[in-house]
Protein backbone atom coordinates (compact mmCIF):
# COMPACT_ATOMS: atom_id res chain seq x y z
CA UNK A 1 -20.47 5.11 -5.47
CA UNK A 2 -22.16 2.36 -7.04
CA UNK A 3 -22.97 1.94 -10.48
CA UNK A 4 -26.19 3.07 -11.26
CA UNK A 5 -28.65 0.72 -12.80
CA UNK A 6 -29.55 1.46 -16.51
CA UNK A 7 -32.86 2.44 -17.29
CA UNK A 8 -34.92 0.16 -20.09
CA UNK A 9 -35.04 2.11 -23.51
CA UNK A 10 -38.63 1.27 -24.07
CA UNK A 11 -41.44 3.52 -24.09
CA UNK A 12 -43.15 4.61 -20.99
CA UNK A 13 -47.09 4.86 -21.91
CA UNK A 14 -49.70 6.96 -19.29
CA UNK A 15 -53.07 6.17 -18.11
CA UNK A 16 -55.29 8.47 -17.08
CA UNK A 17 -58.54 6.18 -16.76
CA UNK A 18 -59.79 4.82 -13.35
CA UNK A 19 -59.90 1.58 -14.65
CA UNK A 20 -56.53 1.46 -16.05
CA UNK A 21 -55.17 3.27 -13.25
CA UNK A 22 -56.73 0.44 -11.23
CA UNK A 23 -55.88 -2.92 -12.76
CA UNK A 24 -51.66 -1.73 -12.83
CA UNK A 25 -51.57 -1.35 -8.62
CA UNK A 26 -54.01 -3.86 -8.28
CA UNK A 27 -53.20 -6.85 -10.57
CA UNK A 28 -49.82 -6.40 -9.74
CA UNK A 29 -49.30 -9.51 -7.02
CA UNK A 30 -50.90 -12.20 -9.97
CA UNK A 31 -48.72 -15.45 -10.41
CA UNK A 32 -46.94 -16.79 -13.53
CA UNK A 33 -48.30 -20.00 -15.01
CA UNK A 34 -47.25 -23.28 -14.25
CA UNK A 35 -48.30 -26.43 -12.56
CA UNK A 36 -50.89 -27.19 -10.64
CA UNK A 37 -51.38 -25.93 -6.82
CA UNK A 38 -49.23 -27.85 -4.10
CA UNK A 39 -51.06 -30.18 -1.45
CA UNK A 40 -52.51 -28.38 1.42
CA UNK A 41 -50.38 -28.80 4.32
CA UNK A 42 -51.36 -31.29 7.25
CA UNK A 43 -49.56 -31.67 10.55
CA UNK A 44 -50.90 -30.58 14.03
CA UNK A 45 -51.11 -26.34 14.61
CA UNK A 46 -48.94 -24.60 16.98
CA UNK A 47 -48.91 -20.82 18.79
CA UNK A 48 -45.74 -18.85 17.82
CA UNK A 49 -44.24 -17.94 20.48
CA UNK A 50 -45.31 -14.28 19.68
CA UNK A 51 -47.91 -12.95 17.94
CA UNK A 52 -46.93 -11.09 14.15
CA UNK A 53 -48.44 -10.28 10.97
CA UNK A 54 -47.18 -13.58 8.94
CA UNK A 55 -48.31 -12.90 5.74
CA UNK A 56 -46.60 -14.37 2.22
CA UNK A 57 -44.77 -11.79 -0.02
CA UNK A 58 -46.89 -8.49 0.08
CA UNK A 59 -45.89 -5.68 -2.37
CA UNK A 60 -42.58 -4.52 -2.59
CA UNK A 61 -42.87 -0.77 -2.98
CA UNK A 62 -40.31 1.97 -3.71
CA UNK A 63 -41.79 5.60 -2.78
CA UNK A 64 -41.00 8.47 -3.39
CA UNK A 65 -41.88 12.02 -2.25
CA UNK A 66 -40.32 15.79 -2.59
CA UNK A 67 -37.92 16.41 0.20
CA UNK A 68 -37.92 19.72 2.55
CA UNK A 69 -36.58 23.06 0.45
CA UNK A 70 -32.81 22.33 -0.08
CA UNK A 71 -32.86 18.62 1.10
CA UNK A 72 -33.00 15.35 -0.84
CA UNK A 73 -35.91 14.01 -1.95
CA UNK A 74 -36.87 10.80 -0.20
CA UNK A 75 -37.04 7.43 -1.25
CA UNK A 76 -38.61 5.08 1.21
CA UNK A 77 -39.36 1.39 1.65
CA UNK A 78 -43.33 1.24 3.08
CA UNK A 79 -45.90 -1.12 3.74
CA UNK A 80 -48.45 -1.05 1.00
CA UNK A 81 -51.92 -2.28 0.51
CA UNK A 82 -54.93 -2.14 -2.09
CA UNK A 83 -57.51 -0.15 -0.61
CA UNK A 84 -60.07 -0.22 -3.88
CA UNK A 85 -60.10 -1.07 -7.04
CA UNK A 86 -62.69 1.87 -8.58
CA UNK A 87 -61.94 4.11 -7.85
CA UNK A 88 -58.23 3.39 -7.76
CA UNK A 89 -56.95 3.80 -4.04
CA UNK A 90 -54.24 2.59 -2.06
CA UNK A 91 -52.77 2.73 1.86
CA UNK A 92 -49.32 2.97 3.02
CA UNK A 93 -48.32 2.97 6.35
CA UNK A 94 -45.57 4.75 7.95
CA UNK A 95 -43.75 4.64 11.13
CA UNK A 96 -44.19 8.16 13.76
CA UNK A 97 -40.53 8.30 12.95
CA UNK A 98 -39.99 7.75 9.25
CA UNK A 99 -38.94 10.90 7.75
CA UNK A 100 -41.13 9.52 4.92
CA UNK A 101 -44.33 10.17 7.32
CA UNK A 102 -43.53 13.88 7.79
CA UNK A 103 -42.65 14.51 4.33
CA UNK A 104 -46.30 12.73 3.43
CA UNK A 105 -47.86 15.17 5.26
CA UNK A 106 -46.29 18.33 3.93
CA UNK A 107 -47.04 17.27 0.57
CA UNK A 108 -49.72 15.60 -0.02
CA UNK A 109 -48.37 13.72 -2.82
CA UNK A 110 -45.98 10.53 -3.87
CA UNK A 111 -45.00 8.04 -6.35
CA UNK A 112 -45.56 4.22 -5.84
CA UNK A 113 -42.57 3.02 -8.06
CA UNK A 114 -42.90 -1.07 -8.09
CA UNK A 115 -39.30 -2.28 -8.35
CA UNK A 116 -38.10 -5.21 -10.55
CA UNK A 117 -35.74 -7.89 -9.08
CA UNK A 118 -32.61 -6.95 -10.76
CA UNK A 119 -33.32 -4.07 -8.50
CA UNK A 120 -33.20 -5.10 -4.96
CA UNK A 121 -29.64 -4.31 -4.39
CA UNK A 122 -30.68 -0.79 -4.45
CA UNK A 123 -33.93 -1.69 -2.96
CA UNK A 124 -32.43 -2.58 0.55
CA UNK A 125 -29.82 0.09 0.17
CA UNK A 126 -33.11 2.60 0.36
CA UNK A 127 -34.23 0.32 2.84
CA UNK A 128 -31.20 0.26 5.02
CA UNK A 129 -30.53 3.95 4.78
CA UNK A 130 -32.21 6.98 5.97
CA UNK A 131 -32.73 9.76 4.17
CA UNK A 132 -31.74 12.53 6.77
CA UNK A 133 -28.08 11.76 6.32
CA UNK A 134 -27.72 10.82 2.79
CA UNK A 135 -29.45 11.40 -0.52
CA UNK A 136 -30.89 7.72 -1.59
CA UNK A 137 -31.39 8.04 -5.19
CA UNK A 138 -27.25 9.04 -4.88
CA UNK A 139 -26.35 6.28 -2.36
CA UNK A 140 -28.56 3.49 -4.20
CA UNK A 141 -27.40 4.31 -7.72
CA UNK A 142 -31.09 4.87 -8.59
CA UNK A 143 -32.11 7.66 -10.95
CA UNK A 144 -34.88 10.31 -10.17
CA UNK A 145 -37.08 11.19 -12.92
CA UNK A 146 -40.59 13.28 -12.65
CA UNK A 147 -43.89 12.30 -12.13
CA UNK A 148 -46.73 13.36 -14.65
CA UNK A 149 -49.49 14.79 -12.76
CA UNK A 150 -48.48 14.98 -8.88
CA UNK A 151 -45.80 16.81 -7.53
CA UNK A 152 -43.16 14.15 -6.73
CA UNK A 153 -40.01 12.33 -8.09
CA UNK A 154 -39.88 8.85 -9.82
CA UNK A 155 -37.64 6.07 -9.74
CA UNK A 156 -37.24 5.57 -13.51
CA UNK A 157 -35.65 1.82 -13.45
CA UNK A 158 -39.43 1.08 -12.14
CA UNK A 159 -41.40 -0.23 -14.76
CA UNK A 160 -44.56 1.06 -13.01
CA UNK A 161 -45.27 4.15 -11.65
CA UNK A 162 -48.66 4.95 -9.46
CA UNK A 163 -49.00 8.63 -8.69
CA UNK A 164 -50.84 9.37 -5.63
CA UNK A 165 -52.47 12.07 -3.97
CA UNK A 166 -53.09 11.95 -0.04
CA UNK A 167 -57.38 11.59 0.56
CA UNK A 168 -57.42 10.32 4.39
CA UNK A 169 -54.80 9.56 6.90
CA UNK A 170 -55.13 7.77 10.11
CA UNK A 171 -52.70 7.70 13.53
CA UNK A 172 -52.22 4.07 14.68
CA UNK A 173 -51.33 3.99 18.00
CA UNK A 174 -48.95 3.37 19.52
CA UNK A 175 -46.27 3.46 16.06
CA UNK A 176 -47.64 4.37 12.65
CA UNK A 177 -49.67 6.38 10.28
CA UNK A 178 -51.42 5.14 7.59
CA UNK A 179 -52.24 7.35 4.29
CA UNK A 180 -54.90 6.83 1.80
CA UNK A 181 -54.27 7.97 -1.79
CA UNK A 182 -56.37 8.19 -4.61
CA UNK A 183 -54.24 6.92 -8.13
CA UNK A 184 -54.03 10.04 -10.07
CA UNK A 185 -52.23 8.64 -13.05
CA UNK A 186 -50.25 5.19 -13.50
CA UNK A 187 -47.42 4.88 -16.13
CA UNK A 188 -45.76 1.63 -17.40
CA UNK A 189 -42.93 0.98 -20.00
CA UNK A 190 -43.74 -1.11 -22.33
CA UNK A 191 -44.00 -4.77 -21.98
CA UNK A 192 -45.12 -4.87 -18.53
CA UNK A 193 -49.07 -4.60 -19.79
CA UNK A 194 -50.95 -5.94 -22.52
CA UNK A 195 -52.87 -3.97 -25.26
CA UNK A 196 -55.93 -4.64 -22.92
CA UNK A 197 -53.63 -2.59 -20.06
CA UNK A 198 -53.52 -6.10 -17.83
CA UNK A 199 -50.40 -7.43 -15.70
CA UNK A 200 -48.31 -9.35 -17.93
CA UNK A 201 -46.47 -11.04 -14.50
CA UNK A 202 -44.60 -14.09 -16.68
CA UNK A 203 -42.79 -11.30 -18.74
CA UNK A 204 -41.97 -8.83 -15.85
CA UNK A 205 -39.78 -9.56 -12.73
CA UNK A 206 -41.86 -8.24 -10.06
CA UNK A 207 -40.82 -9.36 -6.22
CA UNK A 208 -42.52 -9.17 -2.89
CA UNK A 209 -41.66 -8.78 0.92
CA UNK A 210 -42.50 -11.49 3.50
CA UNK A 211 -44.00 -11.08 7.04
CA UNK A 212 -42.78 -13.43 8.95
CA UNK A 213 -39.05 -13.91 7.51
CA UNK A 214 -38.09 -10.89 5.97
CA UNK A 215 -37.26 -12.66 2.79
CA UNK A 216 -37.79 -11.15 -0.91
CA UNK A 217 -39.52 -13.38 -3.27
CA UNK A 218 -40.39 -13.12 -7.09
CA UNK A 219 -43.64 -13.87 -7.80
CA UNK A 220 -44.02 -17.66 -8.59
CA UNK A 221 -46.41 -19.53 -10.58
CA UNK A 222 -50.03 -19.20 -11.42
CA UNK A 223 -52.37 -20.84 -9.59
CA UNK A 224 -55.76 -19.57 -10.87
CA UNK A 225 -57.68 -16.36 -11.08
CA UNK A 226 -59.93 -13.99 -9.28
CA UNK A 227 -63.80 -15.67 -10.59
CA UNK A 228 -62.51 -19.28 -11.76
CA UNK A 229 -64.69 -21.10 -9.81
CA UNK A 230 -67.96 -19.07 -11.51
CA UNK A 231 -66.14 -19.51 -14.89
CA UNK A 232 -64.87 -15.62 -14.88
CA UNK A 233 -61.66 -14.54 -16.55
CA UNK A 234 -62.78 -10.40 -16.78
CA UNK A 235 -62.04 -9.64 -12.98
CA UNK A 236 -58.11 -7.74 -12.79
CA UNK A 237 -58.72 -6.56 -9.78
């Protein structure tokens, strides 16, 4: 079995407030500060040979639900999305077959646990592995803590945790289910926020997933911010 990853020693602290709540899932994908932009790009367009959602690194996303009685609980890598700021609310979508999807809708609750980059060994390993024929916090080396206010297990190496609760869910033919969850609580450990409970993305190793390569990617540099070209800086999300 692999060695599991320690946990950081700092302080987890809890939000309860919408707008706190809020600005952790939804300021996560900011950029670190650096140089300028690059030049746009300039060459003639082309079709792909096949038509796919291409998008740069979107968030990388550990959840986690209760299993069946007397089965693991689950771990599962999803496709996630910001569905509004305020209140807080976010979509995941999972496939017809994902054990993930049926264990969603027996419970009505998860965790979002967003995963550092010293982390993504374990992160494909949960990927990679399915949870009806092995327990993935065992098989990743990742340890299972307990949420605050939903009913549903943690990852605790994450340095943020969203807890949802299940508000709307929608079939997409002819594959998936999306779920819409309202953020009942967020937790961070310390260091990953400010005292004004924004992002600190320089200080924290956050990563994304592409569309279009299947390649993991830290964040990168800053480029701007949400409002800079009406001379805002108060918009996180």
């Amino acid at each position: 079995m692999k060695k599991k990853t320690s946990i950081p020693v700092w302080p987890r602290r809890r939000f309860l407030e919408s707008g706190s709540a809020a600005a952790a899932i939804g300021a996560v994908w900011g950029c670190t500060p650096g140089t300028s932009p690059s030049a746009p790009l300039a060459g003639p367009r082309r079709s792909l040979a096949a038509p796919g959602p291409m998008l740069p690194p979107v968030p990388a996303i550990l959840l986690t639900v209760n299993g069946r009685p007397g089965d693991p609980d689950e771990i599962s890598v999803l496709w996630t999305f910001v569905v509004n700021g305020d209140p807080p609310q976010i979509g995941v979508s999972a496939g017809f077959e994902h054990q993930a999807r049926e264990l969603l809708e027996l419970h009505d609750e998860f965790v979002l646990n967003v995963p550092l980059a010293s982390m993504v060994e374990a992160f494909d390993t949960v990927d990679m592995n399915s949870g009806s024929v092995a327990d993935k916090f065992e098989l990743s080396g990742l340890t299972r803590g307990a949420a605050t206010v939903v009913d549903a297990p943690t990852v605790e190496e994450s340095p943020i945790h969203c807890e949802c609760r299940i508000i709307d869910s929608l079939a997409v033919p002819p594959v998936r289910k999306l779920f819409i969850a309202e953020v009942m609580a967020t937790t961070v450990i310390a260091g990953a926020v400010d005292d004004g409970d924004r992002l600190i993305v320089p200080d924290v190793d956050f990563f994304g997933m592409t569309a279009g390569s299947g390649e993991l990617y830290t964040m990168g540099r800053r480029v701007g911010n949400i409002g800079m070209t009406v001379g805002r800086t108060d918009i996180k999300y």
